[in-house]
N, C-alpha and C. Protein backbone atom coordinates (compact mmCIF):
# COMPACT_ATOMS: atom_id res chain seq x y z
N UNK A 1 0.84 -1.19 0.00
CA UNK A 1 0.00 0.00 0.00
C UNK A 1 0.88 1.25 0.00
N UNK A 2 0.47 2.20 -0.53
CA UNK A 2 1.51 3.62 -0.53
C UNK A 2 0.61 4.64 -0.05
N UNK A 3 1.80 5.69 0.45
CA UNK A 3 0.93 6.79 0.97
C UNK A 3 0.32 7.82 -0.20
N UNK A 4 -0.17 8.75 -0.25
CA UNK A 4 -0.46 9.55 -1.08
C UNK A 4 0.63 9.69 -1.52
N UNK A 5 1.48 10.65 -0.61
CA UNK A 5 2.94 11.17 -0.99
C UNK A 5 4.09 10.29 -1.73
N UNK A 6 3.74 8.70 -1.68
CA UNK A 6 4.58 7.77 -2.45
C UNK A 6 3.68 7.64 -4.06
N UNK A 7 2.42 8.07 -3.62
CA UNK A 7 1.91 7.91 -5.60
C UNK A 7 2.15 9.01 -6.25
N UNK A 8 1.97 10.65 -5.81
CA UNK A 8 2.27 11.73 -6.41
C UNK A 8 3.52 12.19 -6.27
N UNK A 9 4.83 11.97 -6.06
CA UNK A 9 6.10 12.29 -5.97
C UNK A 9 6.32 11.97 -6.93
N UNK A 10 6.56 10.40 -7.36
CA UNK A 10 7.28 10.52 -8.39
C UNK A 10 6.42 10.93 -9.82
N UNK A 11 5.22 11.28 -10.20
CA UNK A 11 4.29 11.43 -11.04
C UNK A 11 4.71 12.91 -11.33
N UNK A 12 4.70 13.54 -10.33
CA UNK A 12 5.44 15.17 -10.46
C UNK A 12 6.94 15.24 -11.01
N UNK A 13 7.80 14.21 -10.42
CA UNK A 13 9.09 14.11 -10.89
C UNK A 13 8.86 13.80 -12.49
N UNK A 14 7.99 13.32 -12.90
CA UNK A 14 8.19 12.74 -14.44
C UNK A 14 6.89 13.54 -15.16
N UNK A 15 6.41 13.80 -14.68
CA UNK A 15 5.05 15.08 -15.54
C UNK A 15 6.12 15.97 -16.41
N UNK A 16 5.37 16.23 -17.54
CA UNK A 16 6.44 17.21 -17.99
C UNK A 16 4.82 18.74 -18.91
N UNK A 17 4.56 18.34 -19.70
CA UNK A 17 3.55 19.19 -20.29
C UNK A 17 2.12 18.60 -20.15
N UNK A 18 2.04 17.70 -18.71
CA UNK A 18 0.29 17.12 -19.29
C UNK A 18 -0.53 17.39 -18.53
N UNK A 19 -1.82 17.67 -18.45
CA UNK A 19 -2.46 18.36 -17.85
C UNK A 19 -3.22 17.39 -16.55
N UNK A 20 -2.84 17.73 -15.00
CA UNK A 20 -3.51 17.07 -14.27
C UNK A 20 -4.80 17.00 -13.34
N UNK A 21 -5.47 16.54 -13.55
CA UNK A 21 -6.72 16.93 -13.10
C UNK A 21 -7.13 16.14 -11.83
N UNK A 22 -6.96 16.68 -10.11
CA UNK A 22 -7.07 16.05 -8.74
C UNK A 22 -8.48 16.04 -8.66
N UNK A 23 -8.78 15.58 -7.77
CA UNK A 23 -9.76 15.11 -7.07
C UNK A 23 -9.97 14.85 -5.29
N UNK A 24 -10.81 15.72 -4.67
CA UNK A 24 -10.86 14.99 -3.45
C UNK A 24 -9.48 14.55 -2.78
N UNK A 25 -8.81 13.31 -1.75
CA UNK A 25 -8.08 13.62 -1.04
C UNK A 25 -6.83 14.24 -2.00
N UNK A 26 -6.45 13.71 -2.65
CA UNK A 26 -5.17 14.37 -3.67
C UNK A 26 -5.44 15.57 -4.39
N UNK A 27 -6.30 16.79 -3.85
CA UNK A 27 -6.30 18.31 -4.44
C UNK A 27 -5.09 19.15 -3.83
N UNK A 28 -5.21 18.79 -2.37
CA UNK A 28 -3.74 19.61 -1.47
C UNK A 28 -2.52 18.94 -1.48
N UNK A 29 -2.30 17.55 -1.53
CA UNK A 29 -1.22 17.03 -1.55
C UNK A 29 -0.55 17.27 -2.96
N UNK A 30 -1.28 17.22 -4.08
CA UNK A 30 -0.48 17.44 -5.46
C UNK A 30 0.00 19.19 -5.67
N UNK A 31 -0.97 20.21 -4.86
CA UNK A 31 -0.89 21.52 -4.66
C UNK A 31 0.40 21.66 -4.07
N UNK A 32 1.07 20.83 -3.55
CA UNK A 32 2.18 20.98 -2.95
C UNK A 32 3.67 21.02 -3.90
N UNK A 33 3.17 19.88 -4.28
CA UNK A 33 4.50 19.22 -5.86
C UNK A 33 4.41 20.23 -7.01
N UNK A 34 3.16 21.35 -7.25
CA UNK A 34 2.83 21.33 -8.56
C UNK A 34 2.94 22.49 -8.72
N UNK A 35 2.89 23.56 -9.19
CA UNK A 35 2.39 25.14 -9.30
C UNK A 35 1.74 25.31 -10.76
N UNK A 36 1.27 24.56 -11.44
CA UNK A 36 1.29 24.68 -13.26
C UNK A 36 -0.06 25.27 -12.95
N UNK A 37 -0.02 25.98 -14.89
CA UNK A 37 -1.38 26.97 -15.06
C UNK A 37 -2.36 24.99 -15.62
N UNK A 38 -1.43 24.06 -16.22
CA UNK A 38 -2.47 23.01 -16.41
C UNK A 38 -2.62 22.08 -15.17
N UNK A 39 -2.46 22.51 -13.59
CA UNK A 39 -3.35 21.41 -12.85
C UNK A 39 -4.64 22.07 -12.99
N UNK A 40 -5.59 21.25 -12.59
CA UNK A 40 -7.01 21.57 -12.17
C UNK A 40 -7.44 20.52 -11.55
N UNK A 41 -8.35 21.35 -10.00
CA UNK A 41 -8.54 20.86 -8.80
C UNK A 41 -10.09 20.66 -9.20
N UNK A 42 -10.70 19.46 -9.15
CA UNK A 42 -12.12 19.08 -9.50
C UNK A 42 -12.64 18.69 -8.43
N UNK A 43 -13.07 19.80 -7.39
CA UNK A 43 -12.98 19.91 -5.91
C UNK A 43 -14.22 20.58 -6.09
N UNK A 44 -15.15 20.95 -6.47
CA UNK A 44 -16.55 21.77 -6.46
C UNK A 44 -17.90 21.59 -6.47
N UNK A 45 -18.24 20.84 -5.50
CA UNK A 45 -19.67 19.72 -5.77
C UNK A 45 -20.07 19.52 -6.84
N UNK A 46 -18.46 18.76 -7.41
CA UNK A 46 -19.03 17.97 -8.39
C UNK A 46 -18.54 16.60 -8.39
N UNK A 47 -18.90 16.00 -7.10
CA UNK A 47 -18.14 14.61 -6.82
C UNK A 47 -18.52 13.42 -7.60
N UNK A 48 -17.44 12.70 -8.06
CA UNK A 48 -17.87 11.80 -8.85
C UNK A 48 -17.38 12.16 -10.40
N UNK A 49 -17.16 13.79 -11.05
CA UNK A 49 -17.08 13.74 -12.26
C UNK A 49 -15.94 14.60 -12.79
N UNK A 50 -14.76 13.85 -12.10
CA UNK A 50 -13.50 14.29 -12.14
C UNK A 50 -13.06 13.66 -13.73
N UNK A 51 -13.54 12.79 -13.57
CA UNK A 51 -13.04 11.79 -14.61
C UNK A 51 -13.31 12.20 -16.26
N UNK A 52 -14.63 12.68 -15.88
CA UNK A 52 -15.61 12.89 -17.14
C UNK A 52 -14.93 14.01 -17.65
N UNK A 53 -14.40 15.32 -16.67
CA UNK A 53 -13.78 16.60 -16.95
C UNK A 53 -12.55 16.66 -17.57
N UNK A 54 -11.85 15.35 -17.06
CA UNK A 54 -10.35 15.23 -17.63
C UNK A 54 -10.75 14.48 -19.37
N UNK A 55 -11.78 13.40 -19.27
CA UNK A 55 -11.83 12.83 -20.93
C UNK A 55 -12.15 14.05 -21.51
N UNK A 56 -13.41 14.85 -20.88
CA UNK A 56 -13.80 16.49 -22.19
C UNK A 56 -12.32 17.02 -22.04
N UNK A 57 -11.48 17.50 -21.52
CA UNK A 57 -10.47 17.41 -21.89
C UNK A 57 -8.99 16.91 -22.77
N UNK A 58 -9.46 15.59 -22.56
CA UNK A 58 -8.32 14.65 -23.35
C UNK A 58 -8.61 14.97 -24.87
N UNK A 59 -9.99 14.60 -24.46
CA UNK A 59 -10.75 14.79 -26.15
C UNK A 59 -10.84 16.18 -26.80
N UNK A 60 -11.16 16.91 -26.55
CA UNK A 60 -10.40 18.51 -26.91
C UNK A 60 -8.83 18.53 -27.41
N UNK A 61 -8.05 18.18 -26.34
CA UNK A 61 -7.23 18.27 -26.92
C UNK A 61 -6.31 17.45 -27.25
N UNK A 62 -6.79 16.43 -27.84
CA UNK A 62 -5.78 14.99 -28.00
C UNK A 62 -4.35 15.35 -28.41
N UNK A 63 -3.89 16.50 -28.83
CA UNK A 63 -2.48 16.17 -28.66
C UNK A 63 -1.43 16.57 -27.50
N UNK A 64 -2.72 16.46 -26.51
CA UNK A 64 -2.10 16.85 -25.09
C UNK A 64 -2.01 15.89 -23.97
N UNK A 65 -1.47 14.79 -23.18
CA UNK A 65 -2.08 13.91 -22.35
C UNK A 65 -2.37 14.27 -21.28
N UNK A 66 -3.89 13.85 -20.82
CA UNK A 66 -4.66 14.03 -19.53
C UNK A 66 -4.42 12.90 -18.39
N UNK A 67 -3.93 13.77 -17.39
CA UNK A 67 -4.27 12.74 -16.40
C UNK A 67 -5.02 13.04 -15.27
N UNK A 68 -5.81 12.09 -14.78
CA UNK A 68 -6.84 12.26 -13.56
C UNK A 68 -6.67 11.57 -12.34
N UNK A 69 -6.72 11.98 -11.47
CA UNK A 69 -6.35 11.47 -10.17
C UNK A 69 -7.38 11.39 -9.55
N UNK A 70 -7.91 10.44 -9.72
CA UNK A 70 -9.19 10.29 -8.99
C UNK A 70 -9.32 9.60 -7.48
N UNK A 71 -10.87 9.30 -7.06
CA UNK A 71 -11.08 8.57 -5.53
C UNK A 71 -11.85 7.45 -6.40
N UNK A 72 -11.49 6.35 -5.07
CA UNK A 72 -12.34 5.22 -5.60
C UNK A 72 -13.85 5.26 -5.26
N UNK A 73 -14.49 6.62 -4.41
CA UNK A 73 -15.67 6.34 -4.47
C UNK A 73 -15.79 7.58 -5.57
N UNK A 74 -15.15 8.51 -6.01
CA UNK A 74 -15.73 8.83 -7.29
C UNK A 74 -15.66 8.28 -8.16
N UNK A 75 -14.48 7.39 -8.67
CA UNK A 75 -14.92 6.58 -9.64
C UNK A 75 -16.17 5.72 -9.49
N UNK A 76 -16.64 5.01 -8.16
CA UNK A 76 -17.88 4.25 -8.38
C UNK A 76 -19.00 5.02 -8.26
N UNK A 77 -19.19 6.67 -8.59
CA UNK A 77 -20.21 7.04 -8.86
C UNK A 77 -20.24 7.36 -10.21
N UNK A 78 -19.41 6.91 -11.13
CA UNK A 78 -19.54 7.56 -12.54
C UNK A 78 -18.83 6.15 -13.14
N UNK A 79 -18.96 5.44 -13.04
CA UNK A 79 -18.15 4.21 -14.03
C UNK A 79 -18.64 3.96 -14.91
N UNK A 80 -19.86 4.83 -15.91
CA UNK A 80 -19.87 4.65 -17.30
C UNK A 80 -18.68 5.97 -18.20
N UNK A 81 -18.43 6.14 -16.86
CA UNK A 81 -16.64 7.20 -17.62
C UNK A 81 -15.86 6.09 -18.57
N UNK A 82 -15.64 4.44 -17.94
CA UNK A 82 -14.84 3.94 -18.19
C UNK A 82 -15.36 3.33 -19.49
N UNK A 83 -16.40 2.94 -19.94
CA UNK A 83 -16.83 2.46 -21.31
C UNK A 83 -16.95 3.96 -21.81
N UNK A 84 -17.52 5.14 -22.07
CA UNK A 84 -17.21 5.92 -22.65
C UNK A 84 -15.62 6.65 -23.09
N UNK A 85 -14.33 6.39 -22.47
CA UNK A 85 -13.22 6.11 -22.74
C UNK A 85 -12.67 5.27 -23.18
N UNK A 86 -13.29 4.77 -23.40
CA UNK A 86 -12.79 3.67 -24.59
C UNK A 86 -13.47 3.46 -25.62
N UNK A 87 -15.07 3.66 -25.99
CA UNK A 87 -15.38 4.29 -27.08
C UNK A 87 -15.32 5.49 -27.83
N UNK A 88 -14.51 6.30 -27.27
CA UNK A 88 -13.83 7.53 -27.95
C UNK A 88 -12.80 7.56 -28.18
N UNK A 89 -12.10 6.22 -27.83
CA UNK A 89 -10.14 6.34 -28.44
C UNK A 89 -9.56 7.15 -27.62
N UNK A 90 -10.17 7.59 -26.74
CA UNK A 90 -8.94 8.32 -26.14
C UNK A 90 -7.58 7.91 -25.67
N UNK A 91 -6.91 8.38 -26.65
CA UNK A 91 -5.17 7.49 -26.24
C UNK A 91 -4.45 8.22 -25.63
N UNK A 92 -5.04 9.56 -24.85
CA UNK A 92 -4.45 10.46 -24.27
C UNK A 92 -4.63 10.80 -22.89
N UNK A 93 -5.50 9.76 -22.89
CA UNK A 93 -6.34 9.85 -20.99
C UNK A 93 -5.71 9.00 -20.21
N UNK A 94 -5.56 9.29 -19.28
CA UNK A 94 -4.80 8.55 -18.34
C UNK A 94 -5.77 8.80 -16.63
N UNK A 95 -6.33 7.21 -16.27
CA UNK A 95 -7.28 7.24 -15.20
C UNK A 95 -6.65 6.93 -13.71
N UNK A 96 -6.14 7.54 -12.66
CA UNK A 96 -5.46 6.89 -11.62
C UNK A 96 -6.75 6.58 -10.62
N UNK A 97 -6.83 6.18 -10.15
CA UNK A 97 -7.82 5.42 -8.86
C UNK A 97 -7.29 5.08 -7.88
N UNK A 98 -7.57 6.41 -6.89
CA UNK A 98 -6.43 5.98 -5.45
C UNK A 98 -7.84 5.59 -4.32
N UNK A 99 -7.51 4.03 -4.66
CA UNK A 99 -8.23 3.34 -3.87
C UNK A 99 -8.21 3.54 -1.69
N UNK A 100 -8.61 4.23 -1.14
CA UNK A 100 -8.36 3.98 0.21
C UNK A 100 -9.44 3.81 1.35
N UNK A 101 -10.84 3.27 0.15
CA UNK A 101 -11.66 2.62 0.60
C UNK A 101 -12.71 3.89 1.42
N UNK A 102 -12.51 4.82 1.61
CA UNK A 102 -13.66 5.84 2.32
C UNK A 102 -13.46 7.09 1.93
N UNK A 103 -14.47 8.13 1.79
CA UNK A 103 -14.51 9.39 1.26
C UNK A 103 -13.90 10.22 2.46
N UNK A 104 -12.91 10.60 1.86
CA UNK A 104 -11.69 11.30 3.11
C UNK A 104 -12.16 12.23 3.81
N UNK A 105 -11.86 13.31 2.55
CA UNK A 105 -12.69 14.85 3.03
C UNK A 105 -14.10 15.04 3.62
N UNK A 106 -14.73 14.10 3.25
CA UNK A 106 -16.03 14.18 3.79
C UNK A 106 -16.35 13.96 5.49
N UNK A 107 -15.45 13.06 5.81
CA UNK A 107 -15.69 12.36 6.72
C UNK A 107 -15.11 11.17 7.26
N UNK A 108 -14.61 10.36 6.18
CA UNK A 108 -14.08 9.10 6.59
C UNK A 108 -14.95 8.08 6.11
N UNK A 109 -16.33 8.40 5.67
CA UNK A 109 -17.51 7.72 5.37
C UNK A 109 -16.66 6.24 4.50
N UNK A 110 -16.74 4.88 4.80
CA UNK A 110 -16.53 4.09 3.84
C UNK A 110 -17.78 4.11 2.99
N UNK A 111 -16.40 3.77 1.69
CA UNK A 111 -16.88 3.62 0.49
C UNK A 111 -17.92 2.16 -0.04
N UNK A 112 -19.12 2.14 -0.64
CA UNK A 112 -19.78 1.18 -0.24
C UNK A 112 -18.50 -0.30 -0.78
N UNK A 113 -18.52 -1.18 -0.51
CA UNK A 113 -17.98 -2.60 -1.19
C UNK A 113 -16.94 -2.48 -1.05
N UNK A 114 -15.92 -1.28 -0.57
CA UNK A 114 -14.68 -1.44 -0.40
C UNK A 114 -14.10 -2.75 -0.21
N UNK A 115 -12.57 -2.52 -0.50
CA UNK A 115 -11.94 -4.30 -0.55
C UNK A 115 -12.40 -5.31 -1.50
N UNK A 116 -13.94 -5.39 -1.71
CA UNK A 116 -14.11 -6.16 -3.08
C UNK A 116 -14.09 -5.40 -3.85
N UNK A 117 -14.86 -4.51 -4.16
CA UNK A 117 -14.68 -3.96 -6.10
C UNK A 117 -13.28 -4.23 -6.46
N UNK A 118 -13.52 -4.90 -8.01
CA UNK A 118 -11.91 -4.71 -9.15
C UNK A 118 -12.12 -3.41 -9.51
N UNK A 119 -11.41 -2.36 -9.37
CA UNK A 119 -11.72 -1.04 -10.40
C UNK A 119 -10.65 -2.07 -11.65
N UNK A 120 -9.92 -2.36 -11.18
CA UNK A 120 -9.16 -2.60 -12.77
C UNK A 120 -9.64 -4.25 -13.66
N UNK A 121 -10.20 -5.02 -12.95
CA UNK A 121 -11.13 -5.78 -14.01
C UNK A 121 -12.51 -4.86 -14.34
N UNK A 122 -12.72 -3.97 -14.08
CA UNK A 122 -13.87 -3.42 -14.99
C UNK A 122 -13.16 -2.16 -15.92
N UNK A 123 -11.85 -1.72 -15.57
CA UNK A 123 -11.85 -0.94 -16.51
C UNK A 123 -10.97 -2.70 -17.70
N UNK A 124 -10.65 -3.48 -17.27
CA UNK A 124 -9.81 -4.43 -18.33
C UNK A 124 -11.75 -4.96 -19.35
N UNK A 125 -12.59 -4.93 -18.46
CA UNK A 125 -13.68 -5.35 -18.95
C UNK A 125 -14.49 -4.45 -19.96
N UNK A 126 -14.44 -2.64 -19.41
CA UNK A 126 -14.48 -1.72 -20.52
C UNK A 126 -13.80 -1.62 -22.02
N UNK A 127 -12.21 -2.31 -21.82
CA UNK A 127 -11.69 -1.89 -22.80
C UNK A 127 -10.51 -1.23 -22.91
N UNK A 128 -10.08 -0.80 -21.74
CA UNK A 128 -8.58 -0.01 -21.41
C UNK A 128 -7.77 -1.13 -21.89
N UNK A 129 -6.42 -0.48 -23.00
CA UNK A 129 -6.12 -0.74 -23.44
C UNK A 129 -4.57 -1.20 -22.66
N UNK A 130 -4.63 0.16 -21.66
CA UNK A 130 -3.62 -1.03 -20.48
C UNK A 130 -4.05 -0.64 -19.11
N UNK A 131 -4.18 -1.41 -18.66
CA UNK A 131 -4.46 -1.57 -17.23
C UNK A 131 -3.30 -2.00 -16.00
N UNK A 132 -3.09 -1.24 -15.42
CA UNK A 132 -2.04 -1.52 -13.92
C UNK A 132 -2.67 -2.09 -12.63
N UNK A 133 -2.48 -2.21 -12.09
CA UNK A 133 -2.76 -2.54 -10.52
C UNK A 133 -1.01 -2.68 -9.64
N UNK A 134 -1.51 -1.43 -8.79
CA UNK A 134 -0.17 -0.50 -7.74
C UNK A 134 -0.85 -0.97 -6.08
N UNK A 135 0.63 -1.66 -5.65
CA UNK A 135 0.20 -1.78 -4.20
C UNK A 135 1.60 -1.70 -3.10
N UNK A 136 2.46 -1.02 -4.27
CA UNK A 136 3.55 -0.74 -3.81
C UNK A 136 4.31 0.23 -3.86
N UNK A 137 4.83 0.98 -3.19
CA UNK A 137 5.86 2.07 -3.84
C UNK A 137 7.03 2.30 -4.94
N UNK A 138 7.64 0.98 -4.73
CA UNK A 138 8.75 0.62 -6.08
C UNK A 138 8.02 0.17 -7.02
N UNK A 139 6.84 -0.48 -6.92
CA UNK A 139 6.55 -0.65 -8.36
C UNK A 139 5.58 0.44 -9.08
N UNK A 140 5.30 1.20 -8.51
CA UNK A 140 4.76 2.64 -8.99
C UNK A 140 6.02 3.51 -9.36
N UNK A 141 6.89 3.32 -9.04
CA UNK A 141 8.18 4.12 -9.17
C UNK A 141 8.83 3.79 -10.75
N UNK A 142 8.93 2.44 -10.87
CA UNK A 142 9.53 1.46 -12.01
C UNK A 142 8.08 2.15 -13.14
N UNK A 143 6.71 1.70 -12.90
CA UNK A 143 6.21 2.05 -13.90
C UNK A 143 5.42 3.41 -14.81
N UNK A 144 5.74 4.47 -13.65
CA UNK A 144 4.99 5.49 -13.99
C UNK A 144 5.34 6.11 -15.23
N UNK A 145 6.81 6.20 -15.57
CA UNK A 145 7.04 6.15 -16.62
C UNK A 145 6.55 5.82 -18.04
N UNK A 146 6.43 4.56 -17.90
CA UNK A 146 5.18 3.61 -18.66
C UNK A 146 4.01 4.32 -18.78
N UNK A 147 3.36 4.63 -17.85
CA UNK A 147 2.15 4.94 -17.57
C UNK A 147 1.97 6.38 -18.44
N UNK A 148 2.86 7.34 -18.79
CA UNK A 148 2.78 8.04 -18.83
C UNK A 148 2.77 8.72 -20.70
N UNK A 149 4.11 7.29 -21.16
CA UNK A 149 4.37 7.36 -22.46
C UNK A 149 3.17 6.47 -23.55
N UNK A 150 2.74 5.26 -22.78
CA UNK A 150 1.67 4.51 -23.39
C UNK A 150 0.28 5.08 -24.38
N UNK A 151 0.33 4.31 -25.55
CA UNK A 151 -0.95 5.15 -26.09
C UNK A 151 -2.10 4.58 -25.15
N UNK A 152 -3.21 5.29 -24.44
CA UNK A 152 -4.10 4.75 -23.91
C UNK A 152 -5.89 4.53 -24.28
N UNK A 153 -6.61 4.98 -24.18
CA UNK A 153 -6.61 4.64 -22.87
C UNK A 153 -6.02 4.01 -21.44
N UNK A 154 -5.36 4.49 -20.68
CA UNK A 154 -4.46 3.70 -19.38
C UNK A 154 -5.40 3.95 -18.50
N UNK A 155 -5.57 2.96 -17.54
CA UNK A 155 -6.08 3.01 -15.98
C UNK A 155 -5.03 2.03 -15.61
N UNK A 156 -5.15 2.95 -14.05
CA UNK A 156 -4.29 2.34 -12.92
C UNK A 156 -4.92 2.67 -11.49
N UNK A 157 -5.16 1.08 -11.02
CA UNK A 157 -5.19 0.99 -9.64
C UNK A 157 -4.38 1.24 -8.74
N UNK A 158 -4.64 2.10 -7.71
CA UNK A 158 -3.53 2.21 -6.62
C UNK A 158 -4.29 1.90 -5.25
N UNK A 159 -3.81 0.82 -4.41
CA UNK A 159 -3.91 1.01 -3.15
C UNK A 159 -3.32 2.13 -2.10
N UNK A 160 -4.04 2.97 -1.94
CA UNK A 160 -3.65 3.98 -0.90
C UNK A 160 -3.88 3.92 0.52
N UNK A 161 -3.32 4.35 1.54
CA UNK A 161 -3.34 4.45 2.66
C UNK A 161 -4.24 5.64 2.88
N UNK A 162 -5.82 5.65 3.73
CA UNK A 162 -6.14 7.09 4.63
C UNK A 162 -5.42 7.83 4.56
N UNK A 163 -5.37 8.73 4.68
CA UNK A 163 -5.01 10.39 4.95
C UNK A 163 -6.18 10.98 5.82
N UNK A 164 -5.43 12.07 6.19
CA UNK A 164 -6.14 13.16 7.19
C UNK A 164 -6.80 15.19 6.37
N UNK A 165 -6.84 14.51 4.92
CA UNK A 165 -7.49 15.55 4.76
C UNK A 165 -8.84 15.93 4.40
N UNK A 166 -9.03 16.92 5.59
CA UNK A 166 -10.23 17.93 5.23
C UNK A 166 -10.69 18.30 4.30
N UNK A 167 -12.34 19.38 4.40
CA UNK A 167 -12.91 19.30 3.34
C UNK A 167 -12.00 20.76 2.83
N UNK A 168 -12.76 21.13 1.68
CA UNK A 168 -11.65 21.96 0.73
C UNK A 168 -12.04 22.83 0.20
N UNK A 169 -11.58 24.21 0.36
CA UNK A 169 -12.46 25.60 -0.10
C UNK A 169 -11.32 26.18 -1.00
N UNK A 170 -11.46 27.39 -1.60
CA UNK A 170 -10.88 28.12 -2.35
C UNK A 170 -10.36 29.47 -1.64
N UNK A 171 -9.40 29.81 -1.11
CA UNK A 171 -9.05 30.72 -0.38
C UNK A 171 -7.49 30.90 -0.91
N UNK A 172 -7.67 32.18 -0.20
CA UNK A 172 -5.61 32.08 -0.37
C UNK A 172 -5.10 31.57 1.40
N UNK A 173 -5.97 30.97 1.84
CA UNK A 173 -5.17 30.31 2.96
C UNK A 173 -4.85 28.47 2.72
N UNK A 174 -5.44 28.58 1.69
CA UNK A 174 -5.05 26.99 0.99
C UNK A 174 -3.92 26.67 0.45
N UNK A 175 -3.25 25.65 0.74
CA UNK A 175 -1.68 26.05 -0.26
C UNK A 175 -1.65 25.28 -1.63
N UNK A 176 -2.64 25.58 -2.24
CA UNK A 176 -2.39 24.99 -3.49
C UNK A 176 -2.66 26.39 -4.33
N UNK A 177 -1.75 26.90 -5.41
CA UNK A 177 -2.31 28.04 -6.01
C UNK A 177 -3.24 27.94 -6.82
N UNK A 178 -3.76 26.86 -7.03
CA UNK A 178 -4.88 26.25 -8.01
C UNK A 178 -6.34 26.61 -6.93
N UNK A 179 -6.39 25.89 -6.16
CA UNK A 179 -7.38 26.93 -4.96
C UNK A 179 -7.51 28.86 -4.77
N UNK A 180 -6.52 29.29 -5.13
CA UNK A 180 -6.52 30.59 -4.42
C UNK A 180 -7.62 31.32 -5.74
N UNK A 181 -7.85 30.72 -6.52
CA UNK A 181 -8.94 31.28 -7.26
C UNK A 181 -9.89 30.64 -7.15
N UNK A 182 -11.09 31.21 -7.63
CA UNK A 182 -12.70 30.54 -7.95
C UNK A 182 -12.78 29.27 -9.09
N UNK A 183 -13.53 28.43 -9.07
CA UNK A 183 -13.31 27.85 -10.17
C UNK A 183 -13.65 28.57 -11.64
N UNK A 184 -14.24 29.28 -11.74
CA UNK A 184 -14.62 29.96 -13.09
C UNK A 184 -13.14 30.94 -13.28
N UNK A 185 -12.62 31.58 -12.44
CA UNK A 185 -11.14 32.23 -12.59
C UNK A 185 -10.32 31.17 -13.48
N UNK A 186 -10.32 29.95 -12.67
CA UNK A 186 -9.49 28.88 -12.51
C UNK A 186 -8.77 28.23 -14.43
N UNK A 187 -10.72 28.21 -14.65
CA UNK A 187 -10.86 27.69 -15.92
C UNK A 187 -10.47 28.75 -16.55
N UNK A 188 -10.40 29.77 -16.65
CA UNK A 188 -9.69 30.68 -17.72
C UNK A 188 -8.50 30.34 -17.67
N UNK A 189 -7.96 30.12 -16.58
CA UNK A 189 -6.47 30.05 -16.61
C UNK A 189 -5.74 29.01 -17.22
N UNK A 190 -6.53 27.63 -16.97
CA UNK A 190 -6.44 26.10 -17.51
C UNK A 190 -6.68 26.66 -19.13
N UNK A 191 -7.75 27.40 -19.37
CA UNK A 191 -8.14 27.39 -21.33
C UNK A 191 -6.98 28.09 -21.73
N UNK A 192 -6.35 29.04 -21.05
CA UNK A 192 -5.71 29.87 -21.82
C UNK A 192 -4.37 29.50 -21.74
N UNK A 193 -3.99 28.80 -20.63
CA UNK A 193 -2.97 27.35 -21.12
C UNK A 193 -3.33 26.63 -22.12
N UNK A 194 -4.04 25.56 -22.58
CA UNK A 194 -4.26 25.22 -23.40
C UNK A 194 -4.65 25.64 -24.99
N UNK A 195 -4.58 26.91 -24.80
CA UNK A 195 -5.06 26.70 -26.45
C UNK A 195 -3.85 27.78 -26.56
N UNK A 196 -2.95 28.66 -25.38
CA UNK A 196 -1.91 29.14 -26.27
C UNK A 196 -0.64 27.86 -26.66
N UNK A 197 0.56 28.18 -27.07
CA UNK A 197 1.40 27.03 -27.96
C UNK A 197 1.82 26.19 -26.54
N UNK A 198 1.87 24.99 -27.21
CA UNK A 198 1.96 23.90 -26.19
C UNK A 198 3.87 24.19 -25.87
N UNK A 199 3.79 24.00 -24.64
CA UNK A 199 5.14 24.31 -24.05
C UNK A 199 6.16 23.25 -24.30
């Protein structure tokens, strides 16, 4: 199992131009590694459709790769994300699923079925063209790389450890600079990364 801080370290060490899109417990911890005009924090009661925001993304701009850092109970509120990513070709999406079994920020609330659901036999059952399963720190280390260059659709399971973070507002007392604006600020800033010349 890895901590947050063992799945997003090295993902930041090897990110170079692709746009990342957090979720829930991983909005402040990646705010830490990151300062780019392309993260975006999908932190705005809109739980569950982190996923969907990063494919309208991928798909916009396919010659850019998306990645999403999702929760495993947002992914199990939207898992027709995962057959709709793969009937659109997206070879540019990239799905992480940091499994740690309960909705963090909220509460701690477990996630319903935790421990049984496969997220990665249903995305191998959707159609992802590669599929991982992470329950370690060295071997997230060895493959992120992979993960990163692959035409995808890619999903990857990660077993994560709890964390202790709270729920999540937009302030400048937040330390992610992706928070210190509104989300409608936010998105100007993400579009106007993206459509000026790719870096």
């Amino acid at each position: 199992m890895l901590t947050t801080a063992q799945l997003l370290q090295p993902l930041a060490e090897r990110r170079t131009d692709e746009v990342v899109v957090t979720t829930m417990s991983t909005v402040r911890p990646w705010g830490y590694l990151s300062d780019s005009d392309l993260d975006f924090a999908s932190a705005d009661s809109a739980m569950g459709h982190a996923a969907d925001l990063a494919l309208g993304l991928a798909l916009a701009r396919p010659e850019r790769r998306v990645i999403c850092i999702n929760g495993d109970g947002s992914m199990l509120m939207c898992l027709g994300t995962l057959a709709t990513a793969v009937e659109a070709g997206a070879h540019n999406y990239v799905l992480v699923v940091c499994d740690n079994g309960e909705y963090e920020i909220t509460g701690h609330q477990p996630v319903a079925a935790a421990g049984r659901i496969d997220y990665a036999a249903m995305a191998e059952a959707a159609g992802f063209r590669n599929v991982f399963q992470v329950d370690e720190p060295r071997q997230w280390a060895e493959i992120v790389g992979q993960v990163l260059e692959l035409p995808g659709p890619t999903f990857v399971h990660v077993l994560v450890e709890a964390g202790q973070e709270g729920p999540i507002g937009r302030s400048a007392r937040e330390p992610a600079r992706y928070l210190h604006h509104s989300l409608a600020d936010w998105s100007r800033i993400l579009r106007a990364a993206l459509t000026g010349p790719k870096a």
